[in-house]
C-alpha atoms as a PDB file:
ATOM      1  CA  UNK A   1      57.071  -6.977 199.624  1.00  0.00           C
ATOM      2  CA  UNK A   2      58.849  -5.273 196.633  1.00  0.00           C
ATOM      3  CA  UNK A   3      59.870  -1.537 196.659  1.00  0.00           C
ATOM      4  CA  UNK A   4      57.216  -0.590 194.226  1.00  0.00           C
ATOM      5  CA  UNK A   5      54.665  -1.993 196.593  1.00  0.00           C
ATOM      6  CA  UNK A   6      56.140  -0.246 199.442  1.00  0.00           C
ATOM      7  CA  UNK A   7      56.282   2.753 197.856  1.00  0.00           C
ATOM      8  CA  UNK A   8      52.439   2.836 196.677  1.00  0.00           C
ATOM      9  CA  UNK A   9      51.478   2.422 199.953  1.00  0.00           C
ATOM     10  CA  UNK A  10      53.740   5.042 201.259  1.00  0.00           C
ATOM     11  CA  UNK A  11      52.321   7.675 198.621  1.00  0.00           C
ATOM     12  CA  UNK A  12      48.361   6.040 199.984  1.00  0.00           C
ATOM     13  CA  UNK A  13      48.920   7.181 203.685  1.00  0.00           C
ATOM     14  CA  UNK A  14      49.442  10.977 202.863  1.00  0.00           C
ATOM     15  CA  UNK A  15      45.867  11.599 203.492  1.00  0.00           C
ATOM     16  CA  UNK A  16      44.824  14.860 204.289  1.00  0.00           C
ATOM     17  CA  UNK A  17      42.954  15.234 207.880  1.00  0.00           C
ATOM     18  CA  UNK A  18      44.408  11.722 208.415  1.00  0.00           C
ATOM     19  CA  UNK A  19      48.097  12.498 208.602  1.00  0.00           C
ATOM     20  CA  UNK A  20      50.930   9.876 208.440  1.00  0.00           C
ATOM     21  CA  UNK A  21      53.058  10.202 211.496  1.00  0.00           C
ATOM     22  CA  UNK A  22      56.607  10.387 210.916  1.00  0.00           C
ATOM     23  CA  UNK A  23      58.889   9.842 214.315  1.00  0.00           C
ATOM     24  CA  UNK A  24      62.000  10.008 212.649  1.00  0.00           C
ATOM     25  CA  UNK A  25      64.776   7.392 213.020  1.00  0.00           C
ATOM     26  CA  UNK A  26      68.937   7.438 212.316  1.00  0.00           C
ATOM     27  CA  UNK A  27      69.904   4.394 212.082  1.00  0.00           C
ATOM     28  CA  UNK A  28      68.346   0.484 211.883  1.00  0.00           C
ATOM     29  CA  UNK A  29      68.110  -0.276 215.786  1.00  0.00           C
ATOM     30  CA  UNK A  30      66.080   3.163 216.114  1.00  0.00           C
ATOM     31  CA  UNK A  31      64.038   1.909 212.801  1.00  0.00           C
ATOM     32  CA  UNK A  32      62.837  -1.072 214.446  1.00  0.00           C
ATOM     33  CA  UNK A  33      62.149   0.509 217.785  1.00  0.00           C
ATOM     34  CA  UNK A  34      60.043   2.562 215.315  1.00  0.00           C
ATOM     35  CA  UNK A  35      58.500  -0.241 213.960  1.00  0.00           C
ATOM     36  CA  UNK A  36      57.900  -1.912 216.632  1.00  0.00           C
ATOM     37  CA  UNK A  37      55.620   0.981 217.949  1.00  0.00           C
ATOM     38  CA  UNK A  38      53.273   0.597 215.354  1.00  0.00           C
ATOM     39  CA  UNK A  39      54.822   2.807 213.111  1.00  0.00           C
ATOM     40  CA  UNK A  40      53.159   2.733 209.435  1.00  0.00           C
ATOM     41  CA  UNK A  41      56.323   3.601 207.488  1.00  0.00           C
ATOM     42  CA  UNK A  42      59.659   5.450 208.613  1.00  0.00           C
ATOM     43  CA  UNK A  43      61.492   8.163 207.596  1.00  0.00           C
ATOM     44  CA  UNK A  44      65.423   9.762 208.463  1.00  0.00           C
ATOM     45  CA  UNK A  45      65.930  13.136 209.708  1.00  0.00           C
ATOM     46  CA  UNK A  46      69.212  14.507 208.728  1.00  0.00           C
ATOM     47  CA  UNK A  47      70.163  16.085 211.493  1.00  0.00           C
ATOM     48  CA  UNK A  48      69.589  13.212 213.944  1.00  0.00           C
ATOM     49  CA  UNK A  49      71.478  10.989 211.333  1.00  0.00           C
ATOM     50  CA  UNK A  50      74.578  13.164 211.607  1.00  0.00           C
ATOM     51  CA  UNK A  51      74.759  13.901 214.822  1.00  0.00           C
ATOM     52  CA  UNK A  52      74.708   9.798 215.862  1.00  0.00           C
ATOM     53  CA  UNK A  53      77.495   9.804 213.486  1.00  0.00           C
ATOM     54  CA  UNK A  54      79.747  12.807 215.082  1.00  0.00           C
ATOM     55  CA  UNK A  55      78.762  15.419 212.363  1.00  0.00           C
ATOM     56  CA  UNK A  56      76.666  18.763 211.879  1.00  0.00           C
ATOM     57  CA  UNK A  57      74.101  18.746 209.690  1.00  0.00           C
ATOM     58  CA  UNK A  58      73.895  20.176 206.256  1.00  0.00           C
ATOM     59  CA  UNK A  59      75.517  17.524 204.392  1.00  0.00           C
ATOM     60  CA  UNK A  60      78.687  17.384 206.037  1.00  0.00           C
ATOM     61  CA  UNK A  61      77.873  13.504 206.401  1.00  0.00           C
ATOM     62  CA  UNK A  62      79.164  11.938 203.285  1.00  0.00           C
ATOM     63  CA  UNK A  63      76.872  10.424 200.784  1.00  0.00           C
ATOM     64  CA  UNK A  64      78.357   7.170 200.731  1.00  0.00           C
ATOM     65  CA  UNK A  65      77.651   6.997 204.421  1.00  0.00           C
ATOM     66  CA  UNK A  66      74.435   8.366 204.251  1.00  0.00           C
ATOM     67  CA  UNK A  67      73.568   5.644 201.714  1.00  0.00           C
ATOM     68  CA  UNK A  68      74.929   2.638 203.519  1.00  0.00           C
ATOM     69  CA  UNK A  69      73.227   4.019 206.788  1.00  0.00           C
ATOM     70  CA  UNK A  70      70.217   3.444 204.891  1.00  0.00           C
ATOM     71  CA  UNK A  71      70.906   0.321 203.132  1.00  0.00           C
ATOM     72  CA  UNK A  72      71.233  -0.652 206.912  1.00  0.00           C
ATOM     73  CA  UNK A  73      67.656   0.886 207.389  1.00  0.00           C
ATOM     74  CA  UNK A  74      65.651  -1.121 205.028  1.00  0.00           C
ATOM     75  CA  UNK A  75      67.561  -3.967 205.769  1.00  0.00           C
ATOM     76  CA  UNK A  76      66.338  -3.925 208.875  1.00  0.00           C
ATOM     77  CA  UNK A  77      62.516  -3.004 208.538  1.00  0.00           C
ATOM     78  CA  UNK A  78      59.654  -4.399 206.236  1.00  0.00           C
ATOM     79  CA  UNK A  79      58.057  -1.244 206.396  1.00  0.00           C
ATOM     80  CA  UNK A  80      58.384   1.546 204.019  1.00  0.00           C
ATOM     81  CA  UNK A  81      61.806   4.023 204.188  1.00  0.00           C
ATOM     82  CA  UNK A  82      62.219   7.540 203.156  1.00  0.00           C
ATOM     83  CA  UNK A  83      65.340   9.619 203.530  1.00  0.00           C
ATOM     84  CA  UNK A  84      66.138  12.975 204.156  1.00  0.00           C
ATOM     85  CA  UNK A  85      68.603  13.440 201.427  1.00  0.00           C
ATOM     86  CA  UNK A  86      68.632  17.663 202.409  1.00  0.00           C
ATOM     87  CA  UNK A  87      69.551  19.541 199.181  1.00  0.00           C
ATOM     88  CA  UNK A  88      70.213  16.516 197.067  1.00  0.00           C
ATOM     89  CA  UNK A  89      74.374  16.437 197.547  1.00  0.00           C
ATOM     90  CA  UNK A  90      75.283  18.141 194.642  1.00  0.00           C
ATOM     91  CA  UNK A  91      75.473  21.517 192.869  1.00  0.00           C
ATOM     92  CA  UNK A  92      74.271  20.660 189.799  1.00  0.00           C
ATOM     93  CA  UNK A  93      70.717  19.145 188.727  1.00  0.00           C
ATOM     94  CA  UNK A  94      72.553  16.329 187.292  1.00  0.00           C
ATOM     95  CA  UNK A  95      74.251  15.572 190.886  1.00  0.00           C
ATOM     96  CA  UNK A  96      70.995  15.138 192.272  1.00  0.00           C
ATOM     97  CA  UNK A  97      69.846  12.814 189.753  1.00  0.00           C
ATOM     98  CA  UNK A  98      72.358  10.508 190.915  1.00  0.00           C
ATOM     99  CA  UNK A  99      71.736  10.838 194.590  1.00  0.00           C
ATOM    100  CA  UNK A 100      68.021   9.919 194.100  1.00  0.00           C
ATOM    101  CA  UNK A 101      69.093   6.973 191.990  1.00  0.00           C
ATOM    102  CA  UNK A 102      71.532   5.692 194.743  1.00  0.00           C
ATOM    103  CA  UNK A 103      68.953   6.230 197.007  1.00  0.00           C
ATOM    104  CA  UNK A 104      66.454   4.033 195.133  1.00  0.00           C
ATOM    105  CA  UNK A 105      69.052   1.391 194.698  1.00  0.00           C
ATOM    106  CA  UNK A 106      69.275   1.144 198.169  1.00  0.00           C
ATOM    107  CA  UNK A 107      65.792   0.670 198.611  1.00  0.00           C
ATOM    108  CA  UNK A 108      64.729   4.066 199.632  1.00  0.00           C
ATOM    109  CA  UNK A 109      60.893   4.441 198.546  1.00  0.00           C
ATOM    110  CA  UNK A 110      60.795   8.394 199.007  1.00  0.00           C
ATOM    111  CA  UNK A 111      62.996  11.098 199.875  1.00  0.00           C
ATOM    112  CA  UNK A 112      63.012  14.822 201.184  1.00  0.00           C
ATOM    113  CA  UNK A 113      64.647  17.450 199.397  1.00  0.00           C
ATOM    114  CA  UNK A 114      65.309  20.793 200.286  1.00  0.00           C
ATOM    115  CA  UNK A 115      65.330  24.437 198.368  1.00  0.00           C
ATOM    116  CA  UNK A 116      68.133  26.251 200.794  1.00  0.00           C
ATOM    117  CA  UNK A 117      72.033  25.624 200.471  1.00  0.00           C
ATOM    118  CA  UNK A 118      73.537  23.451 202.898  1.00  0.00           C
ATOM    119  CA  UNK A 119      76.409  25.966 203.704  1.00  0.00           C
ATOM    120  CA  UNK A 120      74.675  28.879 204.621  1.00  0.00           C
ATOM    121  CA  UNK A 121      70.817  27.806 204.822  1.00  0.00           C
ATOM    122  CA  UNK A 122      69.377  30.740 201.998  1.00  0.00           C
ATOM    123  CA  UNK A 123      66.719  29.818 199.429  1.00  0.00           C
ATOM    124  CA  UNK A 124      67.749  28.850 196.505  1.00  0.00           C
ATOM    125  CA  UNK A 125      65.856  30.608 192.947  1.00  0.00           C
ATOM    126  CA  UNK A 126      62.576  28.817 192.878  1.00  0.00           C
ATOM    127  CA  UNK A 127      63.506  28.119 188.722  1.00  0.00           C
ATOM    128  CA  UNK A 128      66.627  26.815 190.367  1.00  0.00           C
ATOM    129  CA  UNK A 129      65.549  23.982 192.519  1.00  0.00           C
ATOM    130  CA  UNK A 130      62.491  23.982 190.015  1.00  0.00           C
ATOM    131  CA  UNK A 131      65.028  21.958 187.931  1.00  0.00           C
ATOM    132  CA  UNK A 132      66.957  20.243 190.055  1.00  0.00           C
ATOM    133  CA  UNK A 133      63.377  18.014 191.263  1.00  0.00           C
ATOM    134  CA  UNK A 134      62.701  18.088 187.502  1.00  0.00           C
ATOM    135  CA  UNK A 135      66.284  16.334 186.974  1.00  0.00           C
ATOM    136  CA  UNK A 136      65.311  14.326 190.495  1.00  0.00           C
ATOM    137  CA  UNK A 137      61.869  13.194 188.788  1.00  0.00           C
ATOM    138  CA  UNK A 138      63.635  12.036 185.922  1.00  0.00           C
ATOM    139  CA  UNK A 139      66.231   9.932 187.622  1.00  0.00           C
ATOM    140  CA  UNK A 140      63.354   8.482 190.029  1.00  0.00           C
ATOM    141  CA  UNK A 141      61.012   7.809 187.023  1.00  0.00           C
ATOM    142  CA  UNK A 142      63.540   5.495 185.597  1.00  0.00           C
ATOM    143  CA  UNK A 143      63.790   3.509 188.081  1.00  0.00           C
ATOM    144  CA  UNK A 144      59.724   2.425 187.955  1.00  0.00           C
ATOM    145  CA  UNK A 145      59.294   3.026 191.607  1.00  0.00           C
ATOM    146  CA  UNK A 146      56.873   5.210 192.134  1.00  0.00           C
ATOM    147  CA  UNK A 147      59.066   7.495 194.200  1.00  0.00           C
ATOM    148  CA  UNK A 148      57.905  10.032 196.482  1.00  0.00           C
ATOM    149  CA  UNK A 149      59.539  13.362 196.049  1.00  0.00           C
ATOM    150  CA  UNK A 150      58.421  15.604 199.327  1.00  0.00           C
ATOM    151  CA  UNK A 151      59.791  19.303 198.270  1.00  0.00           C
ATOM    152  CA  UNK A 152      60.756  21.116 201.399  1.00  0.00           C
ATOM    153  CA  UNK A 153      61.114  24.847 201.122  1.00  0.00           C
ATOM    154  CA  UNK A 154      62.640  26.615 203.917  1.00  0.00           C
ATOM    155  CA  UNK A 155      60.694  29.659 203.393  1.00  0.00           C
ATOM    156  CA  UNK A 156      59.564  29.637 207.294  1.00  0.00           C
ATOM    157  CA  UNK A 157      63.239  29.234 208.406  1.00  0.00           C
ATOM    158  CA  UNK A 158      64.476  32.163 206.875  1.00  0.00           C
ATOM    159  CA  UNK A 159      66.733  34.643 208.893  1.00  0.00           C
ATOM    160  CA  UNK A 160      63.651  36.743 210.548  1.00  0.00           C
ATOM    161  CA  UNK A 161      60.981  34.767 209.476  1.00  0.00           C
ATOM    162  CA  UNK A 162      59.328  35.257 212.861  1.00  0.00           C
ATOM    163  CA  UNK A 163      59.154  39.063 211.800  1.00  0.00           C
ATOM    164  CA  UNK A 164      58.130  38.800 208.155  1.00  0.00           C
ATOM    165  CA  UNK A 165      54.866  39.168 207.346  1.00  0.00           C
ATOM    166  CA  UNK A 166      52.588  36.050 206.893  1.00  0.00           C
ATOM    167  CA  UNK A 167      50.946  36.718 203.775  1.00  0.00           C
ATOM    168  CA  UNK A 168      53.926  37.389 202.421  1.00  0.00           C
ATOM    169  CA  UNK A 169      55.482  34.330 203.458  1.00  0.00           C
ATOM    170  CA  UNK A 170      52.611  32.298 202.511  1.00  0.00           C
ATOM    171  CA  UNK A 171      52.750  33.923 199.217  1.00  0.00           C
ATOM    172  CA  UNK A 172      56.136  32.637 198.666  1.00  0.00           C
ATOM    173  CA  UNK A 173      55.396  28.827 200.099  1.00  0.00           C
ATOM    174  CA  UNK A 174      52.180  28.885 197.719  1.00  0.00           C
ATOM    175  CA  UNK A 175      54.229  29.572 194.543  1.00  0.00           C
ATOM    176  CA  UNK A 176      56.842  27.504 195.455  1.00  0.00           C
ATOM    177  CA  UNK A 177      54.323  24.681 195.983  1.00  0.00           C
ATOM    178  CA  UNK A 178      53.118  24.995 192.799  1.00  0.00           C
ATOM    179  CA  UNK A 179      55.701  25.231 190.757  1.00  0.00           C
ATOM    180  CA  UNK A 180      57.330  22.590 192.760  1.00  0.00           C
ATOM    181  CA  UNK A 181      54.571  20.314 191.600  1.00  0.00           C
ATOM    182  CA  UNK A 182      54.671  21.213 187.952  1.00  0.00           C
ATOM    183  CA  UNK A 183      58.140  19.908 188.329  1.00  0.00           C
ATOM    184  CA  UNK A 184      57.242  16.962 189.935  1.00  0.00           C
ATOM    185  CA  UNK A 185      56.957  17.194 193.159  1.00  0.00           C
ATOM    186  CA  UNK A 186      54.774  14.859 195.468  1.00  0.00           C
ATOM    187  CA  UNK A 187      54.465  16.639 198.571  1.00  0.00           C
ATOM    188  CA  UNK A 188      55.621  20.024 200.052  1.00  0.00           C
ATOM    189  CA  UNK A 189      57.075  19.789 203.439  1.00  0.00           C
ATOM    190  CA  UNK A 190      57.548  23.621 205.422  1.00  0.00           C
ATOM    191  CA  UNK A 191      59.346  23.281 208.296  1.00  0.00           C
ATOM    192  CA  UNK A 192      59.228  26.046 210.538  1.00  0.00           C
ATOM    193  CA  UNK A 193      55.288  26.412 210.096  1.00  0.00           C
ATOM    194  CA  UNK A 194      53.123  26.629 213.093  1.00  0.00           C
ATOM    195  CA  UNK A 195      49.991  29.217 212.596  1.00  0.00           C
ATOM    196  CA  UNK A 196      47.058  27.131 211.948  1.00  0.00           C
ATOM    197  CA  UNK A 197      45.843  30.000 210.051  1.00  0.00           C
ATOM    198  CA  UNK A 198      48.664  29.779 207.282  1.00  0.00           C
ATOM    199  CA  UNK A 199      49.176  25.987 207.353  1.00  0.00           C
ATOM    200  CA  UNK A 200      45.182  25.670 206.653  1.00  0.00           C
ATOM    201  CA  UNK A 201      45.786  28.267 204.177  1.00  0.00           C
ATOM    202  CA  UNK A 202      48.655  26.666 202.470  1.00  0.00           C
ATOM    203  CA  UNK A 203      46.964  23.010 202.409  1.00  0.00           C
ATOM    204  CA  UNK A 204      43.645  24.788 200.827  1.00  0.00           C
ATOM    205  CA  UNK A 205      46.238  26.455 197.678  1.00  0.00           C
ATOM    206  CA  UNK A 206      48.380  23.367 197.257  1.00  0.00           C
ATOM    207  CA  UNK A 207      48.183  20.357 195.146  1.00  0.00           C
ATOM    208  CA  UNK A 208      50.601  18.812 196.995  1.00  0.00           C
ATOM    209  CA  UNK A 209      50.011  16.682 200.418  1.00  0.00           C
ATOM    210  CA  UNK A 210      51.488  19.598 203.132  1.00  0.00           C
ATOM    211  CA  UNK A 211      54.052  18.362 205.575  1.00  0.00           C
ATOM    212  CA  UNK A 212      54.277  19.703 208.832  1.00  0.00           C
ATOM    213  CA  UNK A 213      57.624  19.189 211.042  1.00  0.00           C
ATOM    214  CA  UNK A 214      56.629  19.444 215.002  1.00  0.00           C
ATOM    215  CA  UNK A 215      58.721  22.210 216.914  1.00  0.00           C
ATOM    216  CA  UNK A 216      57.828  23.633 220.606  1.00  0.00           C
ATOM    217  CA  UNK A 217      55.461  25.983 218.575  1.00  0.00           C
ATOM    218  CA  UNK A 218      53.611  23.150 216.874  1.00  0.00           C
ATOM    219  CA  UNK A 219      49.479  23.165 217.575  1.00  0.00           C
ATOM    220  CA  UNK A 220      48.021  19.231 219.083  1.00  0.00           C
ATOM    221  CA  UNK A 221      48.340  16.500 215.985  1.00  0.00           C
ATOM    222  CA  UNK A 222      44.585  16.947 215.475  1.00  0.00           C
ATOM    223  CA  UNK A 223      44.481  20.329 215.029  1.00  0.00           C
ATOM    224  CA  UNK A 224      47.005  20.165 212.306  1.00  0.00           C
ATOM    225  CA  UNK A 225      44.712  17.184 211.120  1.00  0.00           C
ATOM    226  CA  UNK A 226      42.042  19.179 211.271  1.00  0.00           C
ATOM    227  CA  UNK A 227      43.651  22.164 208.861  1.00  0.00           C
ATOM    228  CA  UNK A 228      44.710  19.789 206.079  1.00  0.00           C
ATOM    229  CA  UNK A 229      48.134  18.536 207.357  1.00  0.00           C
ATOM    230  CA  UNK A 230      48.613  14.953 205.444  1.00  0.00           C
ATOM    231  CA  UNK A 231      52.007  14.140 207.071  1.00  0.00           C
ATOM    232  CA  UNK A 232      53.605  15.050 210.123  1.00  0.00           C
ATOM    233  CA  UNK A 233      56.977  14.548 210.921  1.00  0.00           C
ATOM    234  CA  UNK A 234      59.539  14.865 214.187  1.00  0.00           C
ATOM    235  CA  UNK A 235      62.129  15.577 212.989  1.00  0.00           C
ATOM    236  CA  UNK A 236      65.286  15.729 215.581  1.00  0.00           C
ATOM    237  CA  UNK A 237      62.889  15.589 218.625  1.00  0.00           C
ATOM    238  CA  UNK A 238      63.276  11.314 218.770  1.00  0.00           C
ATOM    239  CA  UNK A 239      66.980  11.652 218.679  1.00  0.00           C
ATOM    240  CA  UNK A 240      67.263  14.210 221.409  1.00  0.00           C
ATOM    241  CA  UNK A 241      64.637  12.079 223.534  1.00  0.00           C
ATOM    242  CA  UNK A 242      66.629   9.014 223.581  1.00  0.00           C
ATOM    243  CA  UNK A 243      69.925  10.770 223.963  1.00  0.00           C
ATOM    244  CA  UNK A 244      68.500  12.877 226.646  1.00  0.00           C
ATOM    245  CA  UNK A 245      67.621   9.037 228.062  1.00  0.00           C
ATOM    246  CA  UNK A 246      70.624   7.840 227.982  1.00  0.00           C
ATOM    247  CA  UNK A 247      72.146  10.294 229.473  1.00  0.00           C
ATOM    248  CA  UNK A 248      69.960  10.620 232.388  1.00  0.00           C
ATOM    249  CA  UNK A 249      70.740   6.669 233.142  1.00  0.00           C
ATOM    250  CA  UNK A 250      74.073   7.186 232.950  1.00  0.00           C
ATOM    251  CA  UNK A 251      73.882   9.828 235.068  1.00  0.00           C
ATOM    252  CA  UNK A 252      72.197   7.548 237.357  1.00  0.00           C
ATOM    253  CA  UNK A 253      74.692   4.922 237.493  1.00  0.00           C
ATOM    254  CA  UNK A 254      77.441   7.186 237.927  1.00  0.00           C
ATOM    255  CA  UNK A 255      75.805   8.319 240.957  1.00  0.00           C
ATOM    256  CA  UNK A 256      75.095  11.739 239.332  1.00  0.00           C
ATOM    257  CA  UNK A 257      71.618  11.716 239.348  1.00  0.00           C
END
């Protein structure tokens, strides 16, 4: 199946009140366990990705090895891949480009990209990151993919975001989802949202397929169907279930248990 096959039906299963499930993978052995599980299409999380690899998150895992990790992916699945590439790896627009055409080289069919810097987690200026997906657009464009840009704004992980005051919040995720999408944008992904109330909310005012990533806070799968959700992803939670696994048989046949 070519890329730009895979990556048309990728963009198809972001169906609002139908949501593609996302139980995200690090590396190609946990991609096929995916698969195997009847997975429609898998994704990377970045912070399971660097933590399998002896790194924090926020881009402290090179790019090259983020790339060849999923090089590694595809090769190993039929199904479609995204990445989580988190701000794009570079401080200019121009950086990004290039990340998003590596990506697509190595046979990446949709990516995540974030609006908060990697070193200390703030939001960037929405006309900021504004360009840098228009630059990302570009660069994916070129390539005749059909690649899916999903825009993540951190607005709901913001220092006190618990505090703030929803509307205002939701304010803030609306006009970043919009203006996200005017610069090309495919979906918006807000991890960090739980209320049904603002997630429904959100999904009515966007354009853009809403994202949802599960946390302890997150409402039942059809609930979030049921508000508008069109993709749900898990984020770290596979990573620390399998390591939290393996640790529990080890403890076992160390006589620990």
């Amino acid at each position: 199946m070519s890329q730009a096959i895979k990556a048309e039906q990728f963009r198809a299963l972001h169906t609002p009140g139908k949501p593609l499930i996302l139980f995200n993978i690090w590396d190609a052995g946990s991609a096929k366990a995916v698969a195997a599980a009847g997975s429609k299409a898998v994704a990377t999380g970045s912070w399971s990705v660097a933590n399998a690899n002896g790194f924090r998150d926020g881009e402290h895992v090179a790019l090259s090895l983020a790339i060849d990790n999923l090089r590694r992916i595809v090769g190993a699945t039929e199904l479609p891949v995204s990445i989580d590439l988190e701000s794009g790896y570079g401080d200019t627009p121009e950086a990004v480009a290039e990340t998003i055409a590596l990506a697509i080289d190595a046979g990446a069919v949709g990516c995540n990209l974030e609006d908060s810097y990697p070193t200390n987690g703030s939001l960037r200026h929405k006309a900021d990151q504004c360009e840098r997906i228009r630059r990302a657009r570009k660069s994916a464009d070129a390539a005749n993919v059909g690649f899916f840009i999903n825009a993540r704004t951190d607005v709901f992980l913001q220092q006190g975001a618990v505090e703030r005051d929803k509307e205002s919040m939701l304010a803030e995720a609306v006009a970043r989802a919009h203006a996200y999408a005017q610069a090309g944008a495919d979906g918006i992904f807000t991890p960090g949202l739980a209320d049904l109330n603002v997630i429904s909310q959100l999904a009515k005012a966007s354009s853009l397929p809403l994202n949802i990533m599960v946390d302890d806070r997150t409402p039942p799968l059809r609930a979030l169907a049921d508000q508008g959700a069109a993709r749900v992803s898990y984020g770290p939670r596979p990573y620390l279930i399998a390591m939290k696994a393996v640790e529990d048989a080890a403890r076992t046949a160390f006589g620990n248990g």
